[in-house]
PDB file of N, CA and C in Angstrom:
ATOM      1  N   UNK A   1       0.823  -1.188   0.000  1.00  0.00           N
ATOM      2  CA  UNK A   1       0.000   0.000   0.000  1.00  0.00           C
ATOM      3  C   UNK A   1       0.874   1.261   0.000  1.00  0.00           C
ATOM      4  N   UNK A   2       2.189   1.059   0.857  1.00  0.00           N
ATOM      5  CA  UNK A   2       2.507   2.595   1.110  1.00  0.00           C
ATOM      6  C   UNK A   2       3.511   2.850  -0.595  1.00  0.00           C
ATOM      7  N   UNK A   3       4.252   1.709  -1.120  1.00  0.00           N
ATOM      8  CA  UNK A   3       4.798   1.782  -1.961  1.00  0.00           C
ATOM      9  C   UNK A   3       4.273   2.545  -3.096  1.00  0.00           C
ATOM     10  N   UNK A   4       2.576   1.768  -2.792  1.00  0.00           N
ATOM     11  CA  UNK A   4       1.683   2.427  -4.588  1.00  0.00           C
ATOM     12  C   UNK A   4       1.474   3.974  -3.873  1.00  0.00           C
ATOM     13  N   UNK A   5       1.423   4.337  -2.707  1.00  0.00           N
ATOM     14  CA  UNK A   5       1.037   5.609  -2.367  1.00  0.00           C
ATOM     15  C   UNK A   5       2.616   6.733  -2.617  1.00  0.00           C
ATOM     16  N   UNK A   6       3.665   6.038  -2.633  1.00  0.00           N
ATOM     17  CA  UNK A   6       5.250   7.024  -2.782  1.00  0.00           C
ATOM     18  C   UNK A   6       5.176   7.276  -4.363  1.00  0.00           C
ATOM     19  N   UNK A   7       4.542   6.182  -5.125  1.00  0.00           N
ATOM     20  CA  UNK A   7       4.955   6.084  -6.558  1.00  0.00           C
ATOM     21  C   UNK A   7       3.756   7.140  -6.860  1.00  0.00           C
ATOM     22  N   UNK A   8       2.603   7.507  -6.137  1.00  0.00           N
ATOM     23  CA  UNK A   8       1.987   8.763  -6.525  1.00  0.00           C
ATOM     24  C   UNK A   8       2.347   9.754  -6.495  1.00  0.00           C
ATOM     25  N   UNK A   9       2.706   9.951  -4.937  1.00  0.00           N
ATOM     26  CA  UNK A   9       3.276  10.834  -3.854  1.00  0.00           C
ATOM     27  C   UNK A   9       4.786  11.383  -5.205  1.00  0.00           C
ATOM     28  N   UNK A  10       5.479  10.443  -5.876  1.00  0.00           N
ATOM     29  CA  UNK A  10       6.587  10.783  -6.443  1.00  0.00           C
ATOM     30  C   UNK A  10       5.827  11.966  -8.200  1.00  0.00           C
ATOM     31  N   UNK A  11       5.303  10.838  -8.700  1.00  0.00           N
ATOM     32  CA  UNK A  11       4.706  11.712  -9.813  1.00  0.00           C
ATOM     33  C   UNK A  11       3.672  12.830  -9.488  1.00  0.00           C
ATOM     34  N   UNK A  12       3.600  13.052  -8.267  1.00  0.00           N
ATOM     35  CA  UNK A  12       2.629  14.470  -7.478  1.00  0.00           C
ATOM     36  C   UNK A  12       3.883  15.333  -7.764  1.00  0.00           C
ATOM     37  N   UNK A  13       5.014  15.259  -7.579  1.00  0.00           N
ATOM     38  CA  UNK A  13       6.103  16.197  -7.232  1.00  0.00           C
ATOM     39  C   UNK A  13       6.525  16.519  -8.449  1.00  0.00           C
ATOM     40  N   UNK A  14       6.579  15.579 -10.004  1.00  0.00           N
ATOM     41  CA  UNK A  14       7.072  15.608 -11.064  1.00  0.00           C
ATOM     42  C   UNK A  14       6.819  16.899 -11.491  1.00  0.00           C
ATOM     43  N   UNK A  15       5.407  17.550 -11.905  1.00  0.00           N
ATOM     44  CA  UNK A  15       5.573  19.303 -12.617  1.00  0.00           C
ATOM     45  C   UNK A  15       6.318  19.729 -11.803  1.00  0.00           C
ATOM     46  N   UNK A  16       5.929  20.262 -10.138  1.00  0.00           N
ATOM     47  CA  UNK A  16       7.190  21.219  -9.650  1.00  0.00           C
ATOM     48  C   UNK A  16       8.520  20.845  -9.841  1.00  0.00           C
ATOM     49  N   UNK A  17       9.156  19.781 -10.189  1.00  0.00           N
ATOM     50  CA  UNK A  17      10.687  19.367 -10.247  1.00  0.00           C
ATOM     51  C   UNK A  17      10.715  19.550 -11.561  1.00  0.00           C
ATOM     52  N   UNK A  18      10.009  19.503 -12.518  1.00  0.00           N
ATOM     53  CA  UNK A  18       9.971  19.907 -14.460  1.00  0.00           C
ATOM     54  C   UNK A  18      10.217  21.225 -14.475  1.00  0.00           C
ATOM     55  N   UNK A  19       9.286  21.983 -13.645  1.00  0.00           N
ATOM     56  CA  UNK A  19       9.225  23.568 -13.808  1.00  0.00           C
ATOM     57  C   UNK A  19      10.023  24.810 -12.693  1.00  0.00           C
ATOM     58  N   UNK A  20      11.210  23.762 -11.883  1.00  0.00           N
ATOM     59  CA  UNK A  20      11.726  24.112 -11.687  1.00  0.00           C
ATOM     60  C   UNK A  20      11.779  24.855 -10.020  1.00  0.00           C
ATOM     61  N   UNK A  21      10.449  24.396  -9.115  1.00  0.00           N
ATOM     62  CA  UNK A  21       9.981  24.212  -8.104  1.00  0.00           C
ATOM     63  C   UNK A  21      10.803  23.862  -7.113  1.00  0.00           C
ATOM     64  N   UNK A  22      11.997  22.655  -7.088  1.00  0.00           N
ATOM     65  CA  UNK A  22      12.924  21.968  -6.738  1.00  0.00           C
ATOM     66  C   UNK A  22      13.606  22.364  -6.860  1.00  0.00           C
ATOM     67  N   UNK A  23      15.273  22.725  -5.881  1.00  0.00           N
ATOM     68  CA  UNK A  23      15.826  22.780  -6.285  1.00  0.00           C
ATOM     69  C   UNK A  23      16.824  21.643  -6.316  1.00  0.00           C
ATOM     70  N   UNK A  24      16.936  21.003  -7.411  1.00  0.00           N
ATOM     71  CA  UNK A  24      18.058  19.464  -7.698  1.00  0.00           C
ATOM     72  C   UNK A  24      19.060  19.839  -8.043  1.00  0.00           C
ATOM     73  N   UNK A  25      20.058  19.377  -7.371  1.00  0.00           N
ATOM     74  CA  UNK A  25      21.345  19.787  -7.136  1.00  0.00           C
ATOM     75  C   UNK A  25      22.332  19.138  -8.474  1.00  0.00           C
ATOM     76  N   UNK A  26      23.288  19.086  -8.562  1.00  0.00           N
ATOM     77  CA  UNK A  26      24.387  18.432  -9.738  1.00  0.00           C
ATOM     78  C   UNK A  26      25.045  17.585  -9.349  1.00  0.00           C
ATOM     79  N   UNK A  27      25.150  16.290  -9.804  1.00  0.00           N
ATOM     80  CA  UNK A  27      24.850  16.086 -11.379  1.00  0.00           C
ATOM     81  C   UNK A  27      23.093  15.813 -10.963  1.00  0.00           C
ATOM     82  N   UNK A  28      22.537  16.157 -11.987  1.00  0.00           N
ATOM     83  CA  UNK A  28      20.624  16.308 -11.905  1.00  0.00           C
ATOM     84  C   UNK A  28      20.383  14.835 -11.663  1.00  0.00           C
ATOM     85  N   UNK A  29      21.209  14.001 -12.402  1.00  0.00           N
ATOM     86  CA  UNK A  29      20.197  12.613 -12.897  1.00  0.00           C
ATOM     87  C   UNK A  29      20.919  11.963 -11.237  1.00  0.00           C
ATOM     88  N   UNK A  30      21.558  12.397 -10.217  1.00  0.00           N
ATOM     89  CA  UNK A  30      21.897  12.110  -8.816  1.00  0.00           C
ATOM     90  C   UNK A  30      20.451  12.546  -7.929  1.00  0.00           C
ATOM     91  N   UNK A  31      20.798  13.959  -7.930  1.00  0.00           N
ATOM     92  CA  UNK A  31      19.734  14.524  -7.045  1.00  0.00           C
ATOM     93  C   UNK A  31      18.390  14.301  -7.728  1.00  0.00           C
ATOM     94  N   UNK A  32      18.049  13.986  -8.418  1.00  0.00           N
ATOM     95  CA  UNK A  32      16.653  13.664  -9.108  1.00  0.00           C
ATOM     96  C   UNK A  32      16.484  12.184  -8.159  1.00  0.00           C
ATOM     97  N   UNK A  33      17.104  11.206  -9.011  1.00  0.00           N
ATOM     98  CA  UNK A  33      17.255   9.945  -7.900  1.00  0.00           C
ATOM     99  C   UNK A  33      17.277   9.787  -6.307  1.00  0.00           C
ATOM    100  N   UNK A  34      17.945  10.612  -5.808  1.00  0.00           N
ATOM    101  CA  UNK A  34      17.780  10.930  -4.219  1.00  0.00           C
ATOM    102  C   UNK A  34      16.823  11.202  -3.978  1.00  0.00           C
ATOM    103  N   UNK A  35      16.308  12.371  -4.719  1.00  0.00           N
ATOM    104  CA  UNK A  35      14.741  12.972  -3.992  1.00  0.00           C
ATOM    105  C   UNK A  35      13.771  12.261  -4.448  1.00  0.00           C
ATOM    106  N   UNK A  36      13.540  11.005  -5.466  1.00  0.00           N
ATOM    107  CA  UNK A  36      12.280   9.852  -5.397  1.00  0.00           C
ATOM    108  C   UNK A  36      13.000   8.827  -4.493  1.00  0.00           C
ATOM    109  N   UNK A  37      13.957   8.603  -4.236  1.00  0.00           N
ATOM    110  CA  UNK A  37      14.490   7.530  -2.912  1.00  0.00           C
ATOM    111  C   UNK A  37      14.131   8.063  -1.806  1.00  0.00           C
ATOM    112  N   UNK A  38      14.000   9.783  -1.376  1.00  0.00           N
ATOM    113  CA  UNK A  38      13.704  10.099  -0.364  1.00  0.00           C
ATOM    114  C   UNK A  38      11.998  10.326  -0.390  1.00  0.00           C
ATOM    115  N   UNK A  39      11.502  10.641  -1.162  1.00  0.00           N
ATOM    116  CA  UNK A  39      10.207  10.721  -1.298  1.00  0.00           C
ATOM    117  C   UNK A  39       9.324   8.848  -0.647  1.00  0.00           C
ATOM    118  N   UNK A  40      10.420   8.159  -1.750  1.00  0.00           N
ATOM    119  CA  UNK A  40       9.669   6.855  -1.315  1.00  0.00           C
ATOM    120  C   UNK A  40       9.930   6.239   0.639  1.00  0.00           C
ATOM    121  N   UNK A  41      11.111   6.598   0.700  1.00  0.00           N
ATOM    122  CA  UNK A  41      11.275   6.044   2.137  1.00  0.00           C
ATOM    123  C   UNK A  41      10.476   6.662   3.193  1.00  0.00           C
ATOM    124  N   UNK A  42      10.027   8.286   2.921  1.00  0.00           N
ATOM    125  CA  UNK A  42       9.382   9.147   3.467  1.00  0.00           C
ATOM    126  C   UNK A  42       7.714   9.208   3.741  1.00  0.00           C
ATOM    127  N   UNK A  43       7.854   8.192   2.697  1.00  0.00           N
ATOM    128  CA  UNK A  43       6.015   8.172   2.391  1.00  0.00           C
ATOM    129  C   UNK A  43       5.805   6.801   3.277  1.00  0.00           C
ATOM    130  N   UNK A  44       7.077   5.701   3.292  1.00  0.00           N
ATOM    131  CA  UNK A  44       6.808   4.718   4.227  1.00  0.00           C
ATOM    132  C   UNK A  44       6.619   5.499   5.900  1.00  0.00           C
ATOM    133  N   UNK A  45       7.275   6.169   6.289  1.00  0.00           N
ATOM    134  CA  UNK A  45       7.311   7.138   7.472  1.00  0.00           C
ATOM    135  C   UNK A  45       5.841   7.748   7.290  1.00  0.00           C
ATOM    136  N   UNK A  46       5.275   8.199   6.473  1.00  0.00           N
ATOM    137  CA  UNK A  46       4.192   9.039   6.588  1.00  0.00           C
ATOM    138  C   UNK A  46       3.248   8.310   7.161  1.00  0.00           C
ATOM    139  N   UNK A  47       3.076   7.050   6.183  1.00  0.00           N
ATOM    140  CA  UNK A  47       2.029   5.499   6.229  1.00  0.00           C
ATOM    141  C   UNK A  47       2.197   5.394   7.766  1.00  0.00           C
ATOM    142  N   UNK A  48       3.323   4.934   8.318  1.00  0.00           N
ATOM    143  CA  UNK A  48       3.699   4.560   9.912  1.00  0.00           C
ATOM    144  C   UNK A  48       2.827   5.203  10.506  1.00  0.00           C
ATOM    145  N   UNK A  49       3.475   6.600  10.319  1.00  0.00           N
ATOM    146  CA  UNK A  49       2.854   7.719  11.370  1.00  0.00           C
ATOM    147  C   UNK A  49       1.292   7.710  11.584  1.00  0.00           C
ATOM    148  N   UNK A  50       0.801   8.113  10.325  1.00  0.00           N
ATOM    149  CA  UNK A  50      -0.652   8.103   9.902  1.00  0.00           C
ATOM    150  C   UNK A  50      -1.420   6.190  11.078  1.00  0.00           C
ATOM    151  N   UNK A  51      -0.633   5.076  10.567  1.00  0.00           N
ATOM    152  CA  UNK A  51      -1.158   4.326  10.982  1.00  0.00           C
ATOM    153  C   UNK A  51      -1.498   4.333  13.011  1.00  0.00           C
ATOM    154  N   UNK A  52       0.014   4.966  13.667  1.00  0.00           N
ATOM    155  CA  UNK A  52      -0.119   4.913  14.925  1.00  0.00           C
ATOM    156  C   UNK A  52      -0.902   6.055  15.291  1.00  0.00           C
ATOM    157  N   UNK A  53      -0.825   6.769  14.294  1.00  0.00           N
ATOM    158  CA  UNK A  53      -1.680   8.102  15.211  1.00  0.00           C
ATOM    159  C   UNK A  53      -3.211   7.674  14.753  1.00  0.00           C
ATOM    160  N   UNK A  54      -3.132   7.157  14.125  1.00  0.00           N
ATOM    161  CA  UNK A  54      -4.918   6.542  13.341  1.00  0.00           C
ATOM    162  C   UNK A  54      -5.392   7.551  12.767  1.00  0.00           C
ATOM    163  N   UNK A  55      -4.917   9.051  12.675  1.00  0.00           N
ATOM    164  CA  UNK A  55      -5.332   9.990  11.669  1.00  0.00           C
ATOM    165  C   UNK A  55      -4.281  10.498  10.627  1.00  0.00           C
ATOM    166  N   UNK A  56      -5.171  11.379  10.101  1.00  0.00           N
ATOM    167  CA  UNK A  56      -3.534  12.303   8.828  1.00  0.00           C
ATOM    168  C   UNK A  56      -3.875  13.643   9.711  1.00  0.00           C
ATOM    169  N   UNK A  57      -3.851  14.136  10.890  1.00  0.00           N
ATOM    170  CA  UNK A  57      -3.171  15.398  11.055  1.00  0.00           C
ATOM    171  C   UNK A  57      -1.836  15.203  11.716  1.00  0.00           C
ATOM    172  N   UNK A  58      -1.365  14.339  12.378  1.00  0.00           N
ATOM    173  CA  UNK A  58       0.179  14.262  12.669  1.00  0.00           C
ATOM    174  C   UNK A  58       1.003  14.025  11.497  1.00  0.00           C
ATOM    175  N   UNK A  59       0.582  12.951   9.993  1.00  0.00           N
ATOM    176  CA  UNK A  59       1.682  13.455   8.811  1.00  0.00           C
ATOM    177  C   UNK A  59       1.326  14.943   8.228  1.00  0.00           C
ATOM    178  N   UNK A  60       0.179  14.972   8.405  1.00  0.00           N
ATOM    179  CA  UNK A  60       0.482  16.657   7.411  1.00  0.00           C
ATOM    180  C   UNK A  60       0.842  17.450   8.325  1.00  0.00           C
ATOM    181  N   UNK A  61       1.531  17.315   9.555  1.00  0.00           N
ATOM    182  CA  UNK A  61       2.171  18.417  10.105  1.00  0.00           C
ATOM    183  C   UNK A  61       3.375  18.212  10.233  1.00  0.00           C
ATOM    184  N   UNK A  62       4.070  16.418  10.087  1.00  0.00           N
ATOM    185  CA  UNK A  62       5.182  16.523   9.954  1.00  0.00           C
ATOM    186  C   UNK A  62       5.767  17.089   8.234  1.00  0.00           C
ATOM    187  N   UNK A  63       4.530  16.586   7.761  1.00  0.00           N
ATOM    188  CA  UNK A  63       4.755  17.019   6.043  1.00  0.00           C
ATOM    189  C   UNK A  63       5.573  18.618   5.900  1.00  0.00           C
ATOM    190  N   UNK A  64       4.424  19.433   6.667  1.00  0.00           N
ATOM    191  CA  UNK A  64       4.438  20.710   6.684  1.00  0.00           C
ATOM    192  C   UNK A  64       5.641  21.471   7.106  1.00  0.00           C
ATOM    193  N   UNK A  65       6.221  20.947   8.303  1.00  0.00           N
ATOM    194  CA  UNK A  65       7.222  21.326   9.338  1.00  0.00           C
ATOM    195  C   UNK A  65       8.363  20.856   8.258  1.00  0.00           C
ATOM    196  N   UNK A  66       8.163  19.693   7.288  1.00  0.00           N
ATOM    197  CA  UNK A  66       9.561  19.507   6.452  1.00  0.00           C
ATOM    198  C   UNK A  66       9.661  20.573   5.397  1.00  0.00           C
ATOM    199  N   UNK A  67       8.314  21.229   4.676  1.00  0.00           N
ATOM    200  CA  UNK A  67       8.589  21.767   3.667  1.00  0.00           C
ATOM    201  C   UNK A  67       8.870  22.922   4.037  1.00  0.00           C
ATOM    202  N   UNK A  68       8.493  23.790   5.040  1.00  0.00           N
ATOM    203  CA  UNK A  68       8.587  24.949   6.098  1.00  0.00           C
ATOM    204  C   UNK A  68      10.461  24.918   6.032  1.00  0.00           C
ATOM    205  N   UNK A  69      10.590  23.893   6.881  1.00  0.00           N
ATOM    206  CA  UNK A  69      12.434  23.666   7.768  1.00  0.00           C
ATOM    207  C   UNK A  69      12.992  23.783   5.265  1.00  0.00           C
ATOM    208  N   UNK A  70      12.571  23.504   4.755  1.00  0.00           N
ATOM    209  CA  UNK A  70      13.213  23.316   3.274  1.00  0.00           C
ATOM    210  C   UNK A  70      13.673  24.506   2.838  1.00  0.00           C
ATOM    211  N   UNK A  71      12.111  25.589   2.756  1.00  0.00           N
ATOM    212  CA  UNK A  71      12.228  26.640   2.292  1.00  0.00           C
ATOM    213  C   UNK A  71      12.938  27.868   3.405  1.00  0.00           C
ATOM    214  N   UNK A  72      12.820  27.423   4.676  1.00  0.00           N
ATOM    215  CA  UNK A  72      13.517  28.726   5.358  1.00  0.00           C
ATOM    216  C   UNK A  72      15.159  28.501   5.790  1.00  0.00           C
ATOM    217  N   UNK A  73      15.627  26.877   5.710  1.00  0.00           N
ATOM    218  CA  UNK A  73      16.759  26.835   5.741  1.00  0.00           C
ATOM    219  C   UNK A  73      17.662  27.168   4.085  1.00  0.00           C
ATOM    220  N   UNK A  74      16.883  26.599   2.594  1.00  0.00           N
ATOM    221  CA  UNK A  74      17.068  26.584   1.630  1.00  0.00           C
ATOM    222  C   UNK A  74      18.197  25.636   1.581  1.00  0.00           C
ATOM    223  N   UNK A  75      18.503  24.787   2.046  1.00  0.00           N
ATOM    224  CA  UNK A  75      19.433  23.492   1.888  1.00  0.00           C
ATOM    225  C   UNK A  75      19.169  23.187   1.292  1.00  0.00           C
ATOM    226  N   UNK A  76      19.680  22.930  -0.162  1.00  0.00           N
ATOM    227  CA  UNK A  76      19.940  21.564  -1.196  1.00  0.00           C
ATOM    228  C   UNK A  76      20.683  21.439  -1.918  1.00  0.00           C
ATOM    229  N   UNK A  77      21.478  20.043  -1.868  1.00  0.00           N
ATOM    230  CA  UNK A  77      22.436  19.282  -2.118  1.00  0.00           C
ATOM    231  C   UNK A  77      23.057  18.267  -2.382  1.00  0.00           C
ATOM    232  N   UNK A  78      23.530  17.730  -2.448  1.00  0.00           N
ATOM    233  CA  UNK A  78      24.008  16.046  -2.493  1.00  0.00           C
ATOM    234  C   UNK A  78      24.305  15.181  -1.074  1.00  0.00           C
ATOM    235  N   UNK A  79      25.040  16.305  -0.638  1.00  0.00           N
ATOM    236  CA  UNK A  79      25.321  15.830   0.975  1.00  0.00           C
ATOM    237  C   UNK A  79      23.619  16.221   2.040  1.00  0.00           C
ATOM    238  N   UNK A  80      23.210  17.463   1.611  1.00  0.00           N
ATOM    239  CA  UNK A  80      22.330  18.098   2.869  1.00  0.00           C
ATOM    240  C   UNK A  80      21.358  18.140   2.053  1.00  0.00           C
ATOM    241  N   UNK A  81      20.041  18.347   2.818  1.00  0.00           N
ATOM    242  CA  UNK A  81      18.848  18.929   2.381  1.00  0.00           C
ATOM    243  C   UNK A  81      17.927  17.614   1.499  1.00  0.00           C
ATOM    244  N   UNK A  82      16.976  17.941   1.017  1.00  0.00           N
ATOM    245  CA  UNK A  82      15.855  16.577   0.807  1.00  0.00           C
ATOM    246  C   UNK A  82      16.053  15.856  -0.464  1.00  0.00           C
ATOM    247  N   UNK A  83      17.662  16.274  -0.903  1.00  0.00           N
ATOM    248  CA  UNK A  83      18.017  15.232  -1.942  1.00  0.00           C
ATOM    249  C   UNK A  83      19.544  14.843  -1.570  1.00  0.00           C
ATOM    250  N   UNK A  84      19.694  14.965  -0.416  1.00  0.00           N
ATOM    251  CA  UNK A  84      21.065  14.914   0.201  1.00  0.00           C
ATOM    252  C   UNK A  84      21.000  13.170   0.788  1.00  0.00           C
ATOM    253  N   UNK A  85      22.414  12.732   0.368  1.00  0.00           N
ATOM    254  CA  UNK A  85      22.851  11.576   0.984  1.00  0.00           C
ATOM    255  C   UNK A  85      22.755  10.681   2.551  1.00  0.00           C
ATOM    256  N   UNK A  86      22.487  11.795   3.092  1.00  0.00           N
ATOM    257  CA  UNK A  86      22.527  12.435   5.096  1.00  0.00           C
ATOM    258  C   UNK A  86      21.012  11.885   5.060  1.00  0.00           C
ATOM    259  N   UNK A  87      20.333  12.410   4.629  1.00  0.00           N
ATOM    260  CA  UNK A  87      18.635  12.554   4.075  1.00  0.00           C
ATOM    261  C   UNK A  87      18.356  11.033   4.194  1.00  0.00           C
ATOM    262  N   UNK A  88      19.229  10.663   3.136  1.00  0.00           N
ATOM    263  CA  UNK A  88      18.823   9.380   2.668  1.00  0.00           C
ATOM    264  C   UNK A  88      19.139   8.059   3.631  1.00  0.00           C
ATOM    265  N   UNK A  89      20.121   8.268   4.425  1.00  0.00           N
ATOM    266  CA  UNK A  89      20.615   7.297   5.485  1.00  0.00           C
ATOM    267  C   UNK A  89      19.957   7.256   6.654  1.00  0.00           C
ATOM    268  N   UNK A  90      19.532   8.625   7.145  1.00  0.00           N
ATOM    269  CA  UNK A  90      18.198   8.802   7.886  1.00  0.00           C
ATOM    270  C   UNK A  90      17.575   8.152   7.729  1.00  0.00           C
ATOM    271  N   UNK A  91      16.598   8.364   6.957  1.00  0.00           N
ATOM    272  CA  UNK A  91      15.326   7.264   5.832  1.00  0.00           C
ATOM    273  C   UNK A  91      15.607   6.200   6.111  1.00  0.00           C
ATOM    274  N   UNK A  92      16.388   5.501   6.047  1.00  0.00           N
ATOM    275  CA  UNK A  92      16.744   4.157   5.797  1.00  0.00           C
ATOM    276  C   UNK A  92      17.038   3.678   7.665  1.00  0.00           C
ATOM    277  N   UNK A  93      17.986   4.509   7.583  1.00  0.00           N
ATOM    278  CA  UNK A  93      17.321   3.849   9.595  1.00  0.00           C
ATOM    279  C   UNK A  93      16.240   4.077  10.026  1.00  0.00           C
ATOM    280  N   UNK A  94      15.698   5.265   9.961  1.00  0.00           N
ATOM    281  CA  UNK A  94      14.138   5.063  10.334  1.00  0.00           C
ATOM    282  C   UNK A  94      13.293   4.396   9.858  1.00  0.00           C
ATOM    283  N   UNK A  95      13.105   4.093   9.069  1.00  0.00           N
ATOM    284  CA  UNK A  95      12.527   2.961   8.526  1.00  0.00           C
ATOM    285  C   UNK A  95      12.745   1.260   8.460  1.00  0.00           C
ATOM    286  N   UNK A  96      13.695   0.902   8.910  1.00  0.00           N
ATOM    287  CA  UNK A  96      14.654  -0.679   9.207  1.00  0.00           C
ATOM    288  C   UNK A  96      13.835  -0.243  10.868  1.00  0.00           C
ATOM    289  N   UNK A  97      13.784   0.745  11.855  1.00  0.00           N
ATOM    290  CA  UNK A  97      13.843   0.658  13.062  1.00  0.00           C
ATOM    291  C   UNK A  97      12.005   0.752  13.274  1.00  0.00           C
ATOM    292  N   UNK A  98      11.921   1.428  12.650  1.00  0.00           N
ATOM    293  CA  UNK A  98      10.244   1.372  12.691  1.00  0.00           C
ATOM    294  C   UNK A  98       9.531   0.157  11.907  1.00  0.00           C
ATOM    295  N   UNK A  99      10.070  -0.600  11.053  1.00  0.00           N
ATOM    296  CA  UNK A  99       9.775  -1.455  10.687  1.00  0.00           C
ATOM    297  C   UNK A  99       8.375  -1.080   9.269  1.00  0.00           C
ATOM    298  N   UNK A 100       8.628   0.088   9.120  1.00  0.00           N
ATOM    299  CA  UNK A 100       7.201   1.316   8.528  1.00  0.00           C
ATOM    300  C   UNK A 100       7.199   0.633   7.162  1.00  0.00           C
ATOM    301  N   UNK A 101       7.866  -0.113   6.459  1.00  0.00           N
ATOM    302  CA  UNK A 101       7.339  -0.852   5.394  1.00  0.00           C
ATOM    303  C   UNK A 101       6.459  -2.389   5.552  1.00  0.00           C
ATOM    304  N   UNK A 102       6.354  -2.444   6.815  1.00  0.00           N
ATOM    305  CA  UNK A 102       5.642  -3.592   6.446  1.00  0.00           C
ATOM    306  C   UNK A 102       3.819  -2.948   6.270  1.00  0.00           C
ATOM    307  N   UNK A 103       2.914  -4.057   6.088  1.00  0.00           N
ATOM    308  CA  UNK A 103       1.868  -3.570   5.532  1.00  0.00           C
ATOM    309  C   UNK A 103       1.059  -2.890   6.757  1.00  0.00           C
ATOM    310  N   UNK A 104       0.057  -2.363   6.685  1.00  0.00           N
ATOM    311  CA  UNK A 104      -0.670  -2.109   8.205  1.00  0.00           C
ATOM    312  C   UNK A 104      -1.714  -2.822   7.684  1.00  0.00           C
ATOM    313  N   UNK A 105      -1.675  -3.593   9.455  1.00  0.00           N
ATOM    314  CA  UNK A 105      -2.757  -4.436   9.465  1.00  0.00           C
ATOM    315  C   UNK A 105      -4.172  -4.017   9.358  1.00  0.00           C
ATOM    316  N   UNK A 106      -3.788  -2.483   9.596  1.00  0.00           N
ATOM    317  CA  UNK A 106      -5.757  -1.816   9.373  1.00  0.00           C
ATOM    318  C   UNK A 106      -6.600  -2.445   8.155  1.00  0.00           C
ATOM    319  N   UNK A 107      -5.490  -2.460   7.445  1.00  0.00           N
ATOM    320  CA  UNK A 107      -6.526  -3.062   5.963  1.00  0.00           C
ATOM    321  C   UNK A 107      -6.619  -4.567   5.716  1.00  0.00           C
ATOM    322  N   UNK A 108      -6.380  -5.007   6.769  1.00  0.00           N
ATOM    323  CA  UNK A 108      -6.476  -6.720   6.573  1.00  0.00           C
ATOM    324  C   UNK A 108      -8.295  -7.260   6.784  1.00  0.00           C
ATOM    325  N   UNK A 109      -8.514  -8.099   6.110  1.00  0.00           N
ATOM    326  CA  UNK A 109      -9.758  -8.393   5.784  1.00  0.00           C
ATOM    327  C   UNK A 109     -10.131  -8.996   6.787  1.00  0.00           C
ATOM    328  N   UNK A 110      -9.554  -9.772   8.135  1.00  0.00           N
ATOM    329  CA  UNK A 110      -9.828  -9.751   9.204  1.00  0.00           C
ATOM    330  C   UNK A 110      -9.869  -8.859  10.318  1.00  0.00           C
ATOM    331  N   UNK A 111      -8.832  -7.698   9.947  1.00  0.00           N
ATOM    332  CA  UNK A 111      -9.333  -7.030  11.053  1.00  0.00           C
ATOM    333  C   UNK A 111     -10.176  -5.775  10.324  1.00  0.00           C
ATOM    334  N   UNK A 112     -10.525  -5.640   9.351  1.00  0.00           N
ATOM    335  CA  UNK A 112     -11.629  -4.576   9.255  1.00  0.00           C
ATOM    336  C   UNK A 112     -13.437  -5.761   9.169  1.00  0.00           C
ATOM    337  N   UNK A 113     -13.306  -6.931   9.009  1.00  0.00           N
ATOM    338  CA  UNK A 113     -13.991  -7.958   9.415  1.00  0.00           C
ATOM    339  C   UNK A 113     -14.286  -7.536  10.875  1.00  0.00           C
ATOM    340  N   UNK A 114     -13.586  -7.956  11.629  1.00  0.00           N
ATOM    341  CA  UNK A 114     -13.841  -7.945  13.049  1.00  0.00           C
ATOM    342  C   UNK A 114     -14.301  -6.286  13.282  1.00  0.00           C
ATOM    343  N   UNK A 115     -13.510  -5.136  13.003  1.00  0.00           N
ATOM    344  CA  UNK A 115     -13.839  -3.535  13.179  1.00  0.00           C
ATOM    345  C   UNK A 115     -15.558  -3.286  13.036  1.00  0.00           C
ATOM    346  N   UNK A 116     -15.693  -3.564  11.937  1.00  0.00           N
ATOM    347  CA  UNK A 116     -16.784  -3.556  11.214  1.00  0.00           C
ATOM    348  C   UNK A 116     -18.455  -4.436  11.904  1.00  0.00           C
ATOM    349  N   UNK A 117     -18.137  -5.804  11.795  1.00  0.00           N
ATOM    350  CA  UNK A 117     -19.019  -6.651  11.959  1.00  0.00           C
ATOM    351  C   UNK A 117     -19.161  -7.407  12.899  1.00  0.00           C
ATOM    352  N   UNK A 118     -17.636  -7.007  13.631  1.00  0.00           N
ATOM    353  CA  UNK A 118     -17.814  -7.738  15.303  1.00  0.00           C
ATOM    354  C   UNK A 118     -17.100  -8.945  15.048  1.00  0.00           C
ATOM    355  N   UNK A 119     -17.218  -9.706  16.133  1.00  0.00           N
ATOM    356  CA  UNK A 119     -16.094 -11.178  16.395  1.00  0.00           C
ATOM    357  C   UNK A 119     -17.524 -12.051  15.377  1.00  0.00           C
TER     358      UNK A 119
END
């Protein structure tokens, strides 16, 4: 689920990164790649979040607080900022430690069975 939701979440971002919205650092075809690696690991984090908090106002405020911390620090790079390498190793431990790719059980046909219609 969260995978088909990054691969949206990624082509949501495509016009602003076409028209220049982004700023992708050099060499392009690097930082282009970083920022859908970070987009995808990020959207597993979002899924997590969303799942323990059981709503979407704790991701759209971590959403918010990232694009906020983007535009007022203006970091971007290879090393720093949301196509940065640093970025990306983050991601990747938080996500191995949260375990945020596996599926959530909310949508399992037994437990929205049971939610729904009782034991």
């Amino acid at each position: 689920m969260n995978l088909s939701i990054s691969i949206l979440w990624s082509i949501w971002h495509l016009p602003a990164i076409i028209y220049g919205g982004y700023l992708i650092p050099s060499p392009y075809w690097l930082g282009l790649a970083l920022f859908f690696i970070n987009l995808t690991l990020a959207s597993f984090i979002m899924g997590w979040i969303r799942q323990k908090t059981g709503g979407v106002i704790a991701p759209i405020l971590v959403h918010a607080a990232n694009n906020i911390g983007m535009v007022l620090t203006g970091v971007s790079g290879i090393i720093l900022g949301e196509t940065g390498i640093i970025l990306t190793l983050l991601l990747i431990v938080f996500v191995i430690v949260t375990k945020a790719w596996k599926a959530p059980r909310l949508f399992e046909f037994a437990v929205l069975k049971e939610k729904y219609l009782g034991k």
